[in-house]
C-alpha atoms as a PDB file:
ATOM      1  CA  UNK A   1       0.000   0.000   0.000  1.00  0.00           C
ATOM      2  CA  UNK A   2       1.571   3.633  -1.143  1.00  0.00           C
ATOM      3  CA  UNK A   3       2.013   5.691   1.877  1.00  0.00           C
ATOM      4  CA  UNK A   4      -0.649   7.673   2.126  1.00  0.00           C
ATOM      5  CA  UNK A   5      -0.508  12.151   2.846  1.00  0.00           C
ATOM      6  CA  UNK A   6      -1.937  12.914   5.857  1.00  0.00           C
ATOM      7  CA  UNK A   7      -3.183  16.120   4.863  1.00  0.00           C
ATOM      8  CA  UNK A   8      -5.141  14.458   2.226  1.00  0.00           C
ATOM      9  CA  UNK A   9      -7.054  12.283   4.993  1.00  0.00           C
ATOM     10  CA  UNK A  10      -7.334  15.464   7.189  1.00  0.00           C
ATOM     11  CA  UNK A  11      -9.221  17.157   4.338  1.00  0.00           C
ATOM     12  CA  UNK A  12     -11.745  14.146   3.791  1.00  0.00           C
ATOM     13  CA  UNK A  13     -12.969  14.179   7.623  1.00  0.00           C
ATOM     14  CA  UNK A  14     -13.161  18.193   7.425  1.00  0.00           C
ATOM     15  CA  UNK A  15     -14.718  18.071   4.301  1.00  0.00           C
ATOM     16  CA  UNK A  16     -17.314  15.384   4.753  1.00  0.00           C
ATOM     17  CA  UNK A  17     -20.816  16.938   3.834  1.00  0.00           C
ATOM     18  CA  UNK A  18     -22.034  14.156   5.975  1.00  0.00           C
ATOM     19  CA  UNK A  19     -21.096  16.260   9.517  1.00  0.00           C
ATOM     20  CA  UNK A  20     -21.697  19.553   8.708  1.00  0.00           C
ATOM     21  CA  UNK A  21     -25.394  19.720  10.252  1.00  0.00           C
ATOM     22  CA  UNK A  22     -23.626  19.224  13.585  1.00  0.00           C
ATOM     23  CA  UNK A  23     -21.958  22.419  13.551  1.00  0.00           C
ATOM     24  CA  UNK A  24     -19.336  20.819  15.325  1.00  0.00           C
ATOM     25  CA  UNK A  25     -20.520  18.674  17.811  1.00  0.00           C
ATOM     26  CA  UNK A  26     -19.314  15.838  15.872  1.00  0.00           C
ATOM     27  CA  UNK A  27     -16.182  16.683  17.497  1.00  0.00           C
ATOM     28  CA  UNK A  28     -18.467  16.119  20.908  1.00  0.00           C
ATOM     29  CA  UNK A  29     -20.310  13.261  19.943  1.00  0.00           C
ATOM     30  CA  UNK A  30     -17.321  11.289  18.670  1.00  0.00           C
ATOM     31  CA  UNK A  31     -14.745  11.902  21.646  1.00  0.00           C
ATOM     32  CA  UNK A  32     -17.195  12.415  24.533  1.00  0.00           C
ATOM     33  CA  UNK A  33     -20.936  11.298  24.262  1.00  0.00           C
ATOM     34  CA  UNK A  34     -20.255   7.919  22.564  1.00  0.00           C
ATOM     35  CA  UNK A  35     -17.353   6.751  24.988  1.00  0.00           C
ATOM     36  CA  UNK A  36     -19.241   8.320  28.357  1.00  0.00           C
ATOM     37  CA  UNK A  37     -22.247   6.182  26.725  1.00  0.00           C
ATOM     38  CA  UNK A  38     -20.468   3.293  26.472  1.00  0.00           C
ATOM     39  CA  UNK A  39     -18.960   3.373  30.199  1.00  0.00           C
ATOM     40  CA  UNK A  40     -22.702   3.553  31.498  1.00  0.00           C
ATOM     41  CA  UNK A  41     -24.050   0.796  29.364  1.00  0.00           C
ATOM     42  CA  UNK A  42     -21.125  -1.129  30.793  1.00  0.00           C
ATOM     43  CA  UNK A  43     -21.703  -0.309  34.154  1.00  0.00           C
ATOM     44  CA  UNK A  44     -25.320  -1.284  33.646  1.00  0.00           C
ATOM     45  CA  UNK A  45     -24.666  -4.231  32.287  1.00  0.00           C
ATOM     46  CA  UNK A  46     -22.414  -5.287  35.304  1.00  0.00           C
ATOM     47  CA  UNK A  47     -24.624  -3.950  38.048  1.00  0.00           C
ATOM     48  CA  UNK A  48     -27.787  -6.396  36.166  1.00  0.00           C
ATOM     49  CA  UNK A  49     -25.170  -9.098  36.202  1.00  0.00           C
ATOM     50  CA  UNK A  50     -23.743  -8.909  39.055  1.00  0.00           C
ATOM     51  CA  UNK A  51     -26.133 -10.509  41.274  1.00  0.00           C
ATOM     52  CA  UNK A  52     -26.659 -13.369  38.570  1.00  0.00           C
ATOM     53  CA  UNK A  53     -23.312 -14.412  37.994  1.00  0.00           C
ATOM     54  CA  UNK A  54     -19.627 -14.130  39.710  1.00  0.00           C
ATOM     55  CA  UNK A  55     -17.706 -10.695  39.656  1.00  0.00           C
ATOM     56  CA  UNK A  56     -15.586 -12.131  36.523  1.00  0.00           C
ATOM     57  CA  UNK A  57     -18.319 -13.465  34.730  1.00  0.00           C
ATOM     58  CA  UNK A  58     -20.189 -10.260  35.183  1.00  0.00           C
ATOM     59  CA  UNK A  59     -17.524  -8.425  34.256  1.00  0.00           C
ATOM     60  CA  UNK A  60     -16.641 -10.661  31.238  1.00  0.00           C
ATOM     61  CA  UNK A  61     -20.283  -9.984  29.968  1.00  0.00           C
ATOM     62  CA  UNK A  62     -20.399  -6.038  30.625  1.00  0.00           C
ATOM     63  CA  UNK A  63     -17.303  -5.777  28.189  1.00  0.00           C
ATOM     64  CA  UNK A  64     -18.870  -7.991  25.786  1.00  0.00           C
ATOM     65  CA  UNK A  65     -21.905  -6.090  25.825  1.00  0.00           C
ATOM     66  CA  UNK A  66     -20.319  -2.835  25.784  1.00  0.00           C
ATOM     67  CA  UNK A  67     -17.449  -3.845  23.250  1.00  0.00           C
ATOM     68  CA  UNK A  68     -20.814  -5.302  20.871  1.00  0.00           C
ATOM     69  CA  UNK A  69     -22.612  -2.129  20.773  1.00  0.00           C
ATOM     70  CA  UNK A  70     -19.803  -0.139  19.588  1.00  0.00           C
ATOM     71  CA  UNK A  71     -20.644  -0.783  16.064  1.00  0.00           C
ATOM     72  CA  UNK A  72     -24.648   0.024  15.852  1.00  0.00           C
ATOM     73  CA  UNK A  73     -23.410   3.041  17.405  1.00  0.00           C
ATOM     74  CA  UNK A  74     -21.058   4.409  15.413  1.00  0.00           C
ATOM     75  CA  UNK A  75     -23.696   3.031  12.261  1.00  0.00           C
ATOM     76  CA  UNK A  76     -26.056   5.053  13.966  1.00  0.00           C
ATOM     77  CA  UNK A  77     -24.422   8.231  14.434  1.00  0.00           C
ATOM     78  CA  UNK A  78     -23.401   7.857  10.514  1.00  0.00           C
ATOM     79  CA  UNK A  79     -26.930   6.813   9.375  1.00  0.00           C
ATOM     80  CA  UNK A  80     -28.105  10.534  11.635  1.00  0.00           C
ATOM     81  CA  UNK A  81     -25.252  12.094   9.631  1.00  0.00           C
ATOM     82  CA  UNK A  82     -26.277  11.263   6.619  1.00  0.00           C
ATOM     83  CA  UNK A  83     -30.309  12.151   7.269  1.00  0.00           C
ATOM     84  CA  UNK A  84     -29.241  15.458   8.253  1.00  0.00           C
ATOM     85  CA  UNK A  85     -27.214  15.994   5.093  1.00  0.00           C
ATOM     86  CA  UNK A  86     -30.445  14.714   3.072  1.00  0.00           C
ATOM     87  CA  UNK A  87     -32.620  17.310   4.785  1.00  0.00           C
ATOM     88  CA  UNK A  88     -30.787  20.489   3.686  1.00  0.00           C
END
């Protein structure tokens, strides 16, 4: 694979028509919201668990959980990105 400019990738992410409804809480939503959202859905996961199942089990299943939704979030939040951009 060549070796790619990283300016070049810089200006795809800036320049994505996708984001620019946000007004720059993509910025937000990507480094804050979805990881804080994450934690808590772990967290949840572990406290249901917990009284089911041993503390490694629990704990096992929380990260499995939490590690599992990571993808229909991320589809979600470019499926809302892309709605946006359809509406203006």
């Amino acid at each position: 694979m060549p070796p790619s400019n990283d300016e070049d990738i810089v200006d795809k992410v800036i320049g994505n028509p996708a984001f620019d409804q946000l007004y720059g809480y993509h910025v937000f939503f990507r480094r804050a919201a979805i990881p804080i959202f994450l934690f808590i859905m772990g967290l949840f996961t572990y406290a249901i668990m917990d009284g089911f199942f041993s503390h490694q089990t629990s704990l096992t299943i929380s990260f499995v959980v939490a590690g599992l939704s990571l993808g229909p979030i991320l589809n979600l939040e470019r499926y809302f990105g892309v709605v946006m951009s359809r509406r203006k």
